[in-house]
Protein backbone atom coordinates (compact mmCIF):
# COMPACT_ATOMS: atom_id res chain seq x y z
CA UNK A 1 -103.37 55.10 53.74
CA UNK A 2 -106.09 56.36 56.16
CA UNK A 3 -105.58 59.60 58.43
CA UNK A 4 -104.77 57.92 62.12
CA UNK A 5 -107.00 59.01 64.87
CA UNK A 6 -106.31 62.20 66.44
CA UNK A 7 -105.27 63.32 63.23
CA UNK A 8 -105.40 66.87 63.38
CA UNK A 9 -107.69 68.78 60.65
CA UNK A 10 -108.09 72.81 59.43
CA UNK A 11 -105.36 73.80 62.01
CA UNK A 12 -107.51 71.32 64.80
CA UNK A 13 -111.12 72.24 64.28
CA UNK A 14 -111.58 68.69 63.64
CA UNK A 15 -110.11 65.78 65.34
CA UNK A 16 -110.61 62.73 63.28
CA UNK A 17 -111.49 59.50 65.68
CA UNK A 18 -111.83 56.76 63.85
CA UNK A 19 -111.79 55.37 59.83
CA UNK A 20 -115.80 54.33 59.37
CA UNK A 21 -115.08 52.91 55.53
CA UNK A 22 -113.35 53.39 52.23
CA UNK A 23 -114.14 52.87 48.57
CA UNK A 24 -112.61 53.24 45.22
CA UNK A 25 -112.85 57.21 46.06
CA UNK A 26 -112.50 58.25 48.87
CA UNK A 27 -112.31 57.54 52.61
CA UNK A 28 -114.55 58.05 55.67
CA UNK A 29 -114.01 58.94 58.94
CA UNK A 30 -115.68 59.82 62.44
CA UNK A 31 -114.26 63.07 63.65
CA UNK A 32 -115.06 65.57 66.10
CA UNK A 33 -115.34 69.46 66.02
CA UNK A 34 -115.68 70.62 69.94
CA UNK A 35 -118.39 68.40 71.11
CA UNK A 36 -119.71 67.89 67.97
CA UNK A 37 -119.11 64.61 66.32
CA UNK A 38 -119.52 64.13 62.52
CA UNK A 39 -118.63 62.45 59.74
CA UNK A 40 -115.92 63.41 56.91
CA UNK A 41 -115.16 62.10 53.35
CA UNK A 42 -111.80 62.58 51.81
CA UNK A 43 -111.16 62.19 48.31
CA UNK A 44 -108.28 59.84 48.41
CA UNK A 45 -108.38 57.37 45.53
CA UNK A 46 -105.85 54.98 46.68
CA UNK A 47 -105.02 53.29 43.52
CA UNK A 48 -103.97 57.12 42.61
CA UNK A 49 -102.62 58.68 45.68
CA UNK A 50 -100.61 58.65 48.17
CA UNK A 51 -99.99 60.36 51.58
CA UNK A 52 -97.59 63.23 51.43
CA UNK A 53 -94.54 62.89 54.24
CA UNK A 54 -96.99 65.09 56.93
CA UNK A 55 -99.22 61.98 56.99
CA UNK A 56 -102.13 64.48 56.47
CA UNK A 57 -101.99 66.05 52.75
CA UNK A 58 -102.21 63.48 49.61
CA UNK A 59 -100.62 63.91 46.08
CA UNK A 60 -101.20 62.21 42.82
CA UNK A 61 -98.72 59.14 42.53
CA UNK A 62 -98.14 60.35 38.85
CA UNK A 63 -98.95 62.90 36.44
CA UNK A 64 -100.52 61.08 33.80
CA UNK A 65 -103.06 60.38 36.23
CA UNK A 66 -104.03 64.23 37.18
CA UNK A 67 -106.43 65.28 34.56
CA UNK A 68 -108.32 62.13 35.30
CA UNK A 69 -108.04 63.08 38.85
CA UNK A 70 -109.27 66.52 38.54
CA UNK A 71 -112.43 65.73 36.52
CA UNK A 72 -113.24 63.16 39.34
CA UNK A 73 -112.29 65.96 42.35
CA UNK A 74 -114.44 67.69 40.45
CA UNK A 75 -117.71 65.17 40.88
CA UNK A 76 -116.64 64.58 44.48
CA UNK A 77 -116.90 68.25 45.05
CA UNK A 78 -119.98 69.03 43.29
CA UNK A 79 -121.45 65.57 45.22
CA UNK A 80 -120.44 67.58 48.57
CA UNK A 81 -122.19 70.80 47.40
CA UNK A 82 -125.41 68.63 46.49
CA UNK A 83 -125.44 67.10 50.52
CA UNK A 84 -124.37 70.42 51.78
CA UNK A 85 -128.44 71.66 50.88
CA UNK A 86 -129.71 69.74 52.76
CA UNK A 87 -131.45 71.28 55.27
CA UNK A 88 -131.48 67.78 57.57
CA UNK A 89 -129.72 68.16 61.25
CA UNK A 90 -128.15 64.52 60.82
CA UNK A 91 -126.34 65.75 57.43
């Protein structure tokens, strides 16, 4: 259940071109912010999730599966804080 390109992001700061790869996690795309292009992970766990009717947000496909879900958000998030010091132009 990838986004579809020109998927619209953060009211359309990001435009999201093309799906680069997915894992047991999360999902990767090419996107572009102006002329800008980068890449962005989503946490989308597709054994666990599924897309909400807007085709953009994602929900848990069951409750018993949200505290796991949150602990793993969780290590996602803090994974994304780690990269974001990174003082590296590419990253």
């Amino acid at each position: 259940m990838e986004l579809k390109p020109n998927t619209q992001l953060q009211e359309g700061v990001y435009t999201i071109i093309k799906t680069l790869g997915s894992g047991g996690f999360g999902i990767t795309y090419l996107a572009e912010s102006g002329s800008k292009r980068l890449c962005i992970k989503e946490f989308f766990p597709g054994d666990y999730y599924t897309r909400c009717e807007n085709g953009t947000d994602a929900r848990v496909i069951s409750e018993r599966f949200s505290k796991d879900m949150k602990r793993y958000r969780t290590k996602f998030r803090k994974e994304a804080l780690n990269i974001a010091r990174f003082n590296v132009d590419n990253i």
